[in-house]
PDB file of N, CA and C in Angstrom:
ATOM      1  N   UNK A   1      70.591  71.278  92.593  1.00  0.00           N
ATOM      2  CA  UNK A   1      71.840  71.343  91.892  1.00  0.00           C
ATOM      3  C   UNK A   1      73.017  71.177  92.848  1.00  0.00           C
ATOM      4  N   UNK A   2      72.871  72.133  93.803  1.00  0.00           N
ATOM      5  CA  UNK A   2      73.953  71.839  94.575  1.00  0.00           C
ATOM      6  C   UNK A   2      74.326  70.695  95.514  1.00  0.00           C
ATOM      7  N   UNK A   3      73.368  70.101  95.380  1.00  0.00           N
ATOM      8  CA  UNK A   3      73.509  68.199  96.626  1.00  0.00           C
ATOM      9  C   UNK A   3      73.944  67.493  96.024  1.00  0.00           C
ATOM     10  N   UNK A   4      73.938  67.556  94.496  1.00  0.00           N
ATOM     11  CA  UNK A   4      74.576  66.528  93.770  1.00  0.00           C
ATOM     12  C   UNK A   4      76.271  66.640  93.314  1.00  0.00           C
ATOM     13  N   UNK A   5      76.620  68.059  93.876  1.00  0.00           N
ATOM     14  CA  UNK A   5      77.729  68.336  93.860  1.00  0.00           C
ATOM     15  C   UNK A   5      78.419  69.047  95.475  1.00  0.00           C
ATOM     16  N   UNK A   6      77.575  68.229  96.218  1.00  0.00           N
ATOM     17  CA  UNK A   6      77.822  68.906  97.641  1.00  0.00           C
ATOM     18  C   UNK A   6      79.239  68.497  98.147  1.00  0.00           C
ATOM     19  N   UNK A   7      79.761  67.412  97.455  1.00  0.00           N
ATOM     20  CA  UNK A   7      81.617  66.693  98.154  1.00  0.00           C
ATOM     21  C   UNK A   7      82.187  67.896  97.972  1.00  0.00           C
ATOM     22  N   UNK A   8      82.361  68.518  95.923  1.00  0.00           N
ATOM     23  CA  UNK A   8      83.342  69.286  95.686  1.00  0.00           C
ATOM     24  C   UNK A   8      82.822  70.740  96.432  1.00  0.00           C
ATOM     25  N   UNK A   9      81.704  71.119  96.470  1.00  0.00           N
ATOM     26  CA  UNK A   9      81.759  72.276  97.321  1.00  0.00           C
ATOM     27  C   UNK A   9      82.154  72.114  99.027  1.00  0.00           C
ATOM     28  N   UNK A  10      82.233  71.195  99.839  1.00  0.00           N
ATOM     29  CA  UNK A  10      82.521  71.313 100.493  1.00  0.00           C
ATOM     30  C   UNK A  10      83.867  71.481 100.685  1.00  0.00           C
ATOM     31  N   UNK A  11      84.672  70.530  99.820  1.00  0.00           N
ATOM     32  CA  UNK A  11      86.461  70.795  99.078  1.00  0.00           C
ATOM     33  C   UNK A  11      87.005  72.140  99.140  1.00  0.00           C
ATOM     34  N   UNK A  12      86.006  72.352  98.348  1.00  0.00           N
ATOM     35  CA  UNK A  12      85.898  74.525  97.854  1.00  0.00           C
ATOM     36  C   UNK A  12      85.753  75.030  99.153  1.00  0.00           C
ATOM     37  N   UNK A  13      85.223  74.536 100.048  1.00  0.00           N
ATOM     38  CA  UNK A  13      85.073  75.355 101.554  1.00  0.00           C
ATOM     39  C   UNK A  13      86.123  75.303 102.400  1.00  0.00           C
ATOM     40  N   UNK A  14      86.395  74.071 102.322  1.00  0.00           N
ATOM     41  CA  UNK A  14      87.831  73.860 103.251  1.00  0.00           C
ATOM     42  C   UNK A  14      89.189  74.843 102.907  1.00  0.00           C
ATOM     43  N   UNK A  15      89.134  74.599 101.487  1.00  0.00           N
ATOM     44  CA  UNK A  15      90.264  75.724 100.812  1.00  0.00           C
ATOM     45  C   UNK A  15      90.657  77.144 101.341  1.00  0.00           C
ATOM     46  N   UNK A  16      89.392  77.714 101.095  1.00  0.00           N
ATOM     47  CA  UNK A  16      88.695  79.266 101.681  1.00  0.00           C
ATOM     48  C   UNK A  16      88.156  79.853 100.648  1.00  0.00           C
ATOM     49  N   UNK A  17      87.372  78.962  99.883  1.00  0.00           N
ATOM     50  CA  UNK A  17      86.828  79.563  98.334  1.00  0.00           C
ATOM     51  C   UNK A  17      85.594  80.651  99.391  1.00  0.00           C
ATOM     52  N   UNK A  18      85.385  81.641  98.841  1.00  0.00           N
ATOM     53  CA  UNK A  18      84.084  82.436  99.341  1.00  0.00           C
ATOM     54  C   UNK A  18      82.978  81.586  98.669  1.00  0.00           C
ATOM     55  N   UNK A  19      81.889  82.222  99.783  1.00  0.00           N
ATOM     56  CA  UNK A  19      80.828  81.642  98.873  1.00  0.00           C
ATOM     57  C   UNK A  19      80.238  82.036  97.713  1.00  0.00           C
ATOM     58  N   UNK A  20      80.523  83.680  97.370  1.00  0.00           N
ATOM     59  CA  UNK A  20      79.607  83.543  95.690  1.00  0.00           C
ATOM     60  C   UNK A  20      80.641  83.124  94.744  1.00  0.00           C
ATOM     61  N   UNK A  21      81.995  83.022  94.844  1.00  0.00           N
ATOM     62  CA  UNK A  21      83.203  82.214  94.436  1.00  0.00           C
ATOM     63  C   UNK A  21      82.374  80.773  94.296  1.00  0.00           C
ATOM     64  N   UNK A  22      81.854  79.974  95.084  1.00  0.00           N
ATOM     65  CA  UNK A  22      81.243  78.633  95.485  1.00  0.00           C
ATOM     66  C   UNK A  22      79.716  78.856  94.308  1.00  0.00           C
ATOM     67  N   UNK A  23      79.351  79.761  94.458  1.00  0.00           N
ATOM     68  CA  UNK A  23      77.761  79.709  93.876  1.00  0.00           C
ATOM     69  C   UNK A  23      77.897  80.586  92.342  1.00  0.00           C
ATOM     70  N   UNK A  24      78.836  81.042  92.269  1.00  0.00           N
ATOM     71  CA  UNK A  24      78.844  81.397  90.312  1.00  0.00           C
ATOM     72  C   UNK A  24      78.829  80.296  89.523  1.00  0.00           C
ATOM     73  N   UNK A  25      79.313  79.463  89.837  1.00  0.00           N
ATOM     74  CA  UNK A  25      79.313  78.614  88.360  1.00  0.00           C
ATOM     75  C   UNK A  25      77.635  77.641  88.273  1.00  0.00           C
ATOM     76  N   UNK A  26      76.784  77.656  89.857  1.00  0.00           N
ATOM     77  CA  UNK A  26      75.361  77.353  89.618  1.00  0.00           C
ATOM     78  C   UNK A  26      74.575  78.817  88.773  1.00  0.00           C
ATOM     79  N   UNK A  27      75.045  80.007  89.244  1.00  0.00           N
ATOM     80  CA  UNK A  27      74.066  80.960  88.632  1.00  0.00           C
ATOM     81  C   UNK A  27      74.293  81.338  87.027  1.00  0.00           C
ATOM     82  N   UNK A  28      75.881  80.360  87.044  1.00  0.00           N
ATOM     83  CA  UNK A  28      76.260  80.479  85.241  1.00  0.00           C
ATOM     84  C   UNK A  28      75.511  79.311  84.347  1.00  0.00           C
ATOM     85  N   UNK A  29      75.356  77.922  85.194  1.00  0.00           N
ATOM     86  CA  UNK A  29      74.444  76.959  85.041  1.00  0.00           C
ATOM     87  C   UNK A  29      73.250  77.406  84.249  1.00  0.00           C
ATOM     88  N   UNK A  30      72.304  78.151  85.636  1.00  0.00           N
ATOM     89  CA  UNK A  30      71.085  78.511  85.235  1.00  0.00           C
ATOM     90  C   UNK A  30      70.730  79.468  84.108  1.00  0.00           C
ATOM     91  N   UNK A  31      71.623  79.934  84.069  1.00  0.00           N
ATOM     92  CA  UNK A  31      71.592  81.184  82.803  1.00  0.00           C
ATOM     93  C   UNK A  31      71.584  80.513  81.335  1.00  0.00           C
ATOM     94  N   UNK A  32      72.677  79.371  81.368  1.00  0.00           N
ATOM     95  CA  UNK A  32      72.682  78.882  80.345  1.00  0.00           C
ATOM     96  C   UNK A  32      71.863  77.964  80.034  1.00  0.00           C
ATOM     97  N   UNK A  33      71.084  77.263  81.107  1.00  0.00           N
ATOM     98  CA  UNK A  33      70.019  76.538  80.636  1.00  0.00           C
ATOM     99  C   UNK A  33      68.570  77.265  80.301  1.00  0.00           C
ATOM    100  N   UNK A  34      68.572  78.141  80.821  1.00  0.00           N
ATOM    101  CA  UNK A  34      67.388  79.598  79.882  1.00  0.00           C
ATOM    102  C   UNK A  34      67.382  79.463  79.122  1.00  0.00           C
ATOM    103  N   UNK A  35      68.702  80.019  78.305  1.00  0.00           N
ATOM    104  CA  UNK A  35      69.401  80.526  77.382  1.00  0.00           C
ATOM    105  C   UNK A  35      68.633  78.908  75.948  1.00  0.00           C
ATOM    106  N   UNK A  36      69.622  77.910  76.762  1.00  0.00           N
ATOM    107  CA  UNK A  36      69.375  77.040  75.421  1.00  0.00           C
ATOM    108  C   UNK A  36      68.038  76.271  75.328  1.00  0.00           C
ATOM    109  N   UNK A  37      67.017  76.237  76.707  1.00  0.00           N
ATOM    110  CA  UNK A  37      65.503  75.944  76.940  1.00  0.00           C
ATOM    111  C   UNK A  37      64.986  76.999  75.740  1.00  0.00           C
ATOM    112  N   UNK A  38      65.274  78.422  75.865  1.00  0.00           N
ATOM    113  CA  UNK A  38      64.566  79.119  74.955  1.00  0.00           C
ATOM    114  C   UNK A  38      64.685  79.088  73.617  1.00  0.00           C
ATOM    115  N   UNK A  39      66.320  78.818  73.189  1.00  0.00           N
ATOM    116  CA  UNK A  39      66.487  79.099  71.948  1.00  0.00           C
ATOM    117  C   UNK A  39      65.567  77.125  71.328  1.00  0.00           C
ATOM    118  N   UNK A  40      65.622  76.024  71.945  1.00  0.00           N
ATOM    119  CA  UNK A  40      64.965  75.241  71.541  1.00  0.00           C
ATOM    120  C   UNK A  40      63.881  75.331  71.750  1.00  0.00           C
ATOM    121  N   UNK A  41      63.157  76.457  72.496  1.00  0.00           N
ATOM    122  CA  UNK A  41      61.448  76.433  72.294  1.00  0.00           C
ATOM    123  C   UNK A  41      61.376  77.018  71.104  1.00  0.00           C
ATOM    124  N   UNK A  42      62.538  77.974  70.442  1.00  0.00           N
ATOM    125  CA  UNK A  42      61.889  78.443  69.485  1.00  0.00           C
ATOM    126  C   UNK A  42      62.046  77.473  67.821  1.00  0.00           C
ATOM    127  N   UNK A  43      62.933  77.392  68.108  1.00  0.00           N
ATOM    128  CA  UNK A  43      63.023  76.033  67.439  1.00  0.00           C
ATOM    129  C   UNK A  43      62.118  75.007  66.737  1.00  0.00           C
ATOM    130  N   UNK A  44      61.933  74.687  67.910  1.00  0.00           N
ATOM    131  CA  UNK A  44      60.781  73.811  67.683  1.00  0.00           C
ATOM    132  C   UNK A  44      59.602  74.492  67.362  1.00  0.00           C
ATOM    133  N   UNK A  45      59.197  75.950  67.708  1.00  0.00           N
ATOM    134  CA  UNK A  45      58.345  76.125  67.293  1.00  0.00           C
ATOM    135  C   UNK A  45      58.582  76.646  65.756  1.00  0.00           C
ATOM    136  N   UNK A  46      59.095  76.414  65.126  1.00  0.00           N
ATOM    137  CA  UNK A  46      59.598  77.081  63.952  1.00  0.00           C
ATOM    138  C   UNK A  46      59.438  75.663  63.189  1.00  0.00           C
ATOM    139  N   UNK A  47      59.634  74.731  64.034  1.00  0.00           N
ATOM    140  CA  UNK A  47      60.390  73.276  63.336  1.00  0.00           C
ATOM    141  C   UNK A  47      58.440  72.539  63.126  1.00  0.00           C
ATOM    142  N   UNK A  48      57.772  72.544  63.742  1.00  0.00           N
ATOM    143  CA  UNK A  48      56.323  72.353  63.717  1.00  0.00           C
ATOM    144  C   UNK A  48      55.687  73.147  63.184  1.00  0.00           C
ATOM    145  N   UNK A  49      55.425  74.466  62.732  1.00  0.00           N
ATOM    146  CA  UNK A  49      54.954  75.077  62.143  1.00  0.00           C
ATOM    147  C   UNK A  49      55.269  75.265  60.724  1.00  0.00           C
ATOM    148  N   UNK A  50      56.387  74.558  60.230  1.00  0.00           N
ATOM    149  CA  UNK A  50      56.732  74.864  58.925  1.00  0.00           C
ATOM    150  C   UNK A  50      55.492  74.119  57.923  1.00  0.00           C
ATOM    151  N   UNK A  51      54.473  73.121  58.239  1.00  0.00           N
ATOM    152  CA  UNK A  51      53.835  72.513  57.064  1.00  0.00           C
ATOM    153  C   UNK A  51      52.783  73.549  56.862  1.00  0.00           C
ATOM    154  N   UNK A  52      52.308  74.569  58.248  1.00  0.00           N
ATOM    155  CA  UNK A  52      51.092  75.870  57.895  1.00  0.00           C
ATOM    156  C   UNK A  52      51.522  76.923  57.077  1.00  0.00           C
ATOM    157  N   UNK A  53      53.094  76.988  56.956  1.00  0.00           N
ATOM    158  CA  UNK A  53      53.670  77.934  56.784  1.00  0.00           C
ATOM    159  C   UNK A  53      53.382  79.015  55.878  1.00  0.00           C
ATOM    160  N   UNK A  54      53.337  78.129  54.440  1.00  0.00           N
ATOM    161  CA  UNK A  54      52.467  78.705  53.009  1.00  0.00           C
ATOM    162  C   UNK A  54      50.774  79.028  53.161  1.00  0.00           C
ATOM    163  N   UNK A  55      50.339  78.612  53.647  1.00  0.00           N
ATOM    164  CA  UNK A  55      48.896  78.782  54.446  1.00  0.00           C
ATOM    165  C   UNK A  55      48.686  79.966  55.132  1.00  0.00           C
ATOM    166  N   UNK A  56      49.654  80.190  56.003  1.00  0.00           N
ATOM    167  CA  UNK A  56      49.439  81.117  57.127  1.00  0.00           C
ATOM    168  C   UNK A  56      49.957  82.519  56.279  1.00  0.00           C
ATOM    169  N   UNK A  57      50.710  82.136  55.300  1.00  0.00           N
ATOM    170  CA  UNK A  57      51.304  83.393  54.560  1.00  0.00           C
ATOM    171  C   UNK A  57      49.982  83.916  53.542  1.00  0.00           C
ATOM    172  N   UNK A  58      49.130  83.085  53.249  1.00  0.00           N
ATOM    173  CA  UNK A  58      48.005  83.662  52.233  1.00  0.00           C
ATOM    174  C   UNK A  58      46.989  83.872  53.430  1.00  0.00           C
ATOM    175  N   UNK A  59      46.837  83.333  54.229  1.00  0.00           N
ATOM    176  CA  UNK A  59      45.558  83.900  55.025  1.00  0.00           C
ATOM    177  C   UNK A  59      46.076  85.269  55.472  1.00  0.00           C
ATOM    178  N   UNK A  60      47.043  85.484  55.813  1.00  0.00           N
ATOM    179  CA  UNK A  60      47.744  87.166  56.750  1.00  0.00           C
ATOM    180  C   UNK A  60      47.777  87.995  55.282  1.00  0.00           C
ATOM    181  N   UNK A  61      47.625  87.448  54.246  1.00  0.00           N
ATOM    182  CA  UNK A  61      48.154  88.442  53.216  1.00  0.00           C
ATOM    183  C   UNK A  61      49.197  89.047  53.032  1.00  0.00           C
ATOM    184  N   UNK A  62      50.338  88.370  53.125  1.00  0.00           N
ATOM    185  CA  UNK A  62      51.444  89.129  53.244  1.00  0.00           C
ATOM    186  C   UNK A  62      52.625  87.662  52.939  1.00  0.00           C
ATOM    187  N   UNK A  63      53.937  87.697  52.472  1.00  0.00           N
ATOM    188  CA  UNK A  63      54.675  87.027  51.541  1.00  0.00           C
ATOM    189  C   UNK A  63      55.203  86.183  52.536  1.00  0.00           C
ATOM    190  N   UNK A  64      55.708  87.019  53.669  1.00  0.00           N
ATOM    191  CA  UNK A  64      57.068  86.477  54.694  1.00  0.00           C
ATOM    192  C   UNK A  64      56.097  84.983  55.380  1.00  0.00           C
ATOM    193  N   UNK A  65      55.238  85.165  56.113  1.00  0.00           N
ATOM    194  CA  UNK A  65      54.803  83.601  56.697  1.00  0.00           C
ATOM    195  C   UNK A  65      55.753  83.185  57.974  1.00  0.00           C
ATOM    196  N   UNK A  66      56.641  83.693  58.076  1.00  0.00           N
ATOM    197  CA  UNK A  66      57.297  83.282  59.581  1.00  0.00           C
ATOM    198  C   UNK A  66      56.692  83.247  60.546  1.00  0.00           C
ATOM    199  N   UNK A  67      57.111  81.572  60.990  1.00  0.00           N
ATOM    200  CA  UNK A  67      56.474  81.427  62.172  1.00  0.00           C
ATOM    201  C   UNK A  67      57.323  81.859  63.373  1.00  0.00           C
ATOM    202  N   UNK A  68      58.591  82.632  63.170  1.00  0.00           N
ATOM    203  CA  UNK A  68      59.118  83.029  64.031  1.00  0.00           C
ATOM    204  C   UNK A  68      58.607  84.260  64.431  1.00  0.00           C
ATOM    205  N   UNK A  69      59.031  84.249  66.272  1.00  0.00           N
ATOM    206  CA  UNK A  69      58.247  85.681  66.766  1.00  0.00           C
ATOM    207  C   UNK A  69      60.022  86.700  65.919  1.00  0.00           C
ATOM    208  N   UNK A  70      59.015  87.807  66.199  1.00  0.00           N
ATOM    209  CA  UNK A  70      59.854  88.938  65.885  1.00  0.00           C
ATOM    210  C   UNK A  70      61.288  88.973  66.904  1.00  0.00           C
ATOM    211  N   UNK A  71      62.132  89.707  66.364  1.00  0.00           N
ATOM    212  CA  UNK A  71      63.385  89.984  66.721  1.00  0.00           C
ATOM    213  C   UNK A  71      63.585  90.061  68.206  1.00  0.00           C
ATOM    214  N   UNK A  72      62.430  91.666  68.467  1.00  0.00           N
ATOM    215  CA  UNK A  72      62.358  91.778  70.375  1.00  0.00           C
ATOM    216  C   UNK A  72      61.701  90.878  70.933  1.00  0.00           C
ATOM    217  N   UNK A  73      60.762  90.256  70.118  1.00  0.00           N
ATOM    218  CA  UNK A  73      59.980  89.039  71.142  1.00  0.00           C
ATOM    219  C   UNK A  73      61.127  88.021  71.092  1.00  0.00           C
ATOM    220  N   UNK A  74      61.340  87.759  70.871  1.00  0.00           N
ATOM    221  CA  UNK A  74      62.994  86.238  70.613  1.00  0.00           C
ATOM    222  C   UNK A  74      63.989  86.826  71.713  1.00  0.00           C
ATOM    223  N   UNK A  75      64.053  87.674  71.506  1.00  0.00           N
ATOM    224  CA  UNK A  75      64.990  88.354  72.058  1.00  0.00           C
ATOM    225  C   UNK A  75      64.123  88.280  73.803  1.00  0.00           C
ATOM    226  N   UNK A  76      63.569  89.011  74.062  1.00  0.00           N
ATOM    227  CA  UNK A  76      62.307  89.125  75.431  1.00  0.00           C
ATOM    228  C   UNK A  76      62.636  87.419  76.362  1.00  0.00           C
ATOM    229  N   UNK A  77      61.816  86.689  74.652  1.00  0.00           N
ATOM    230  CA  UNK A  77      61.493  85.088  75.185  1.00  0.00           C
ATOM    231  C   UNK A  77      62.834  84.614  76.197  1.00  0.00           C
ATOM    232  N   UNK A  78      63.966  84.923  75.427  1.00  0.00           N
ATOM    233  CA  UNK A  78      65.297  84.353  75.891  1.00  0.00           C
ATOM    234  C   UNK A  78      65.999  84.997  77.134  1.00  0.00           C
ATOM    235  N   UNK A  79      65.539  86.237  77.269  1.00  0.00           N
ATOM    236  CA  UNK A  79      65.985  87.215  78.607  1.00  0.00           C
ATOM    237  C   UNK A  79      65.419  86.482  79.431  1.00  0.00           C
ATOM    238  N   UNK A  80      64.055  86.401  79.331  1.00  0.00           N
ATOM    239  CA  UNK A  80      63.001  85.889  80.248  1.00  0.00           C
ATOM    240  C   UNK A  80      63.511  84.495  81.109  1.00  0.00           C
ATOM    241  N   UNK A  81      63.692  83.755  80.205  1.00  0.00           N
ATOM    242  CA  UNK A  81      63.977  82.195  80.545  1.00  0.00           C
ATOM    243  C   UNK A  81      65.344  82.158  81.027  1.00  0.00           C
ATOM    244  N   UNK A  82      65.988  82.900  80.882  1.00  0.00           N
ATOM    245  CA  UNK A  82      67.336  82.691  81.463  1.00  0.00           C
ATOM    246  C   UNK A  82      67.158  83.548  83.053  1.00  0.00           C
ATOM    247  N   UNK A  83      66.166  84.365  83.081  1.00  0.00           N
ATOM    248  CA  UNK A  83      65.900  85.288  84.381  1.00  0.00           C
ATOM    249  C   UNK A  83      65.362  83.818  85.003  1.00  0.00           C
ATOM    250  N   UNK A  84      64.497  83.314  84.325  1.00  0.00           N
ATOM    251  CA  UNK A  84      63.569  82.067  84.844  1.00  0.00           C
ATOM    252  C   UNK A  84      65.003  80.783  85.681  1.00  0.00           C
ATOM    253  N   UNK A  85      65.695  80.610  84.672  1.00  0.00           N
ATOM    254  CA  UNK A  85      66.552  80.136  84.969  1.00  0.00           C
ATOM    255  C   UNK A  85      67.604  80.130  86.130  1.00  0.00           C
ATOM    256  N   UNK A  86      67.963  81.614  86.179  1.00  0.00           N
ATOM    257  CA  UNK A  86      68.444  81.985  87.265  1.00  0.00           C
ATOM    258  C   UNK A  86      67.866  82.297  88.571  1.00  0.00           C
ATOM    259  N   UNK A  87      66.746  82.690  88.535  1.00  0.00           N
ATOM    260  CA  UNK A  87      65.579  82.779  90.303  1.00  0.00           C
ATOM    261  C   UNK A  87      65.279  81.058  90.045  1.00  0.00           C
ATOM    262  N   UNK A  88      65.445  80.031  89.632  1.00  0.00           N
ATOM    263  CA  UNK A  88      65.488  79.115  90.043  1.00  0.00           C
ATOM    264  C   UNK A  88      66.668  78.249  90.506  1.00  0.00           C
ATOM    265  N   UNK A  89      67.867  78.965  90.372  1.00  0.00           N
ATOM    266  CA  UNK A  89      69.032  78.299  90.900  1.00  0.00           C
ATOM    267  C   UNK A  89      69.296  79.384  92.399  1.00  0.00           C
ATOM    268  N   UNK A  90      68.550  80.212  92.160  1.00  0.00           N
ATOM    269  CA  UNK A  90      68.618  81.270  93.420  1.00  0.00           C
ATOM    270  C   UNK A  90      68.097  80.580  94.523  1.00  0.00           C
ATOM    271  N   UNK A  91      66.411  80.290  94.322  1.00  0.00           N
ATOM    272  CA  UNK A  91      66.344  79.083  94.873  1.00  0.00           C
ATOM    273  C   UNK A  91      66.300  78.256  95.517  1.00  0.00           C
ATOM    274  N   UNK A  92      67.012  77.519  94.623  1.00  0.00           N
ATOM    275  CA  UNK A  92      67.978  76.580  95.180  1.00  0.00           C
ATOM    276  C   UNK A  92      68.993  76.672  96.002  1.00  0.00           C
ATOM    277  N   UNK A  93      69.663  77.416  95.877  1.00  0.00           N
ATOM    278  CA  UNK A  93      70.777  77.835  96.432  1.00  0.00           C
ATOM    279  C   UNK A  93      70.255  78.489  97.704  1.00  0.00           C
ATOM    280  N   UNK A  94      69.544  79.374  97.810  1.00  0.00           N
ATOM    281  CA  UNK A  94      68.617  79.591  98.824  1.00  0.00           C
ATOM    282  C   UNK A  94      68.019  78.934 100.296  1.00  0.00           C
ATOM    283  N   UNK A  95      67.567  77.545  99.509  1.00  0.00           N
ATOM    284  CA  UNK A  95      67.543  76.809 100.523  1.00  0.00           C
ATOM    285  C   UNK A  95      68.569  75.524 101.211  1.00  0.00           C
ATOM    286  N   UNK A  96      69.664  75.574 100.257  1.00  0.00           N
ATOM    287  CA  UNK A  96      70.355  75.071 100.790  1.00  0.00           C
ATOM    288  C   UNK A  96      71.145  75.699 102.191  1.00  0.00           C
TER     289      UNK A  96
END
């Protein structure tokens, strides 16, 4: 992430930007690409599962049939991936 934007951070250096001044807007990056990686995994998994849907609701015995995970798991999935998100811009940043 950061080599492809290595001119303007160096800009930012000359100035006297600090460096986590220099490295927030990669660890705001990564957060948000968690963030919207997860909410389209779920998505999609919602978006593919809809033709079992009526199926899966008579085999479980029960009305609802959502193929969505529950509230804390959605919730979990999306913490997760944005943690994922962020120890990978860490990283990065890391070895630069």
């Amino acid at each position: 992430m950061i080599y492809s934007r290595r001119e303007e951070v160096e800009i930012m250096r000359l100035v006297g930007a600090s460096e986590s001044f220099i490295k927030a807007p990669f660890y705001i990056e990564g957060l948000l690409q968690g963030l919207v990686g997860a909410v389209a995994g779920i998505g999609v998994l919602f978006v593919c599962s809809l033709p079992w849907q009526p199926r899966r609701a008579e085999c479980a015995g029960r009305d609802d049939g959502s193929p969505l995970p529950g509230t804390r798991t959605a919730v979990v999935i999306i913490l997760v991936s944005m943690l994922a998100g962020s120890l990978g811009c860490y990283v990065s940043l890391k070895s630069s």
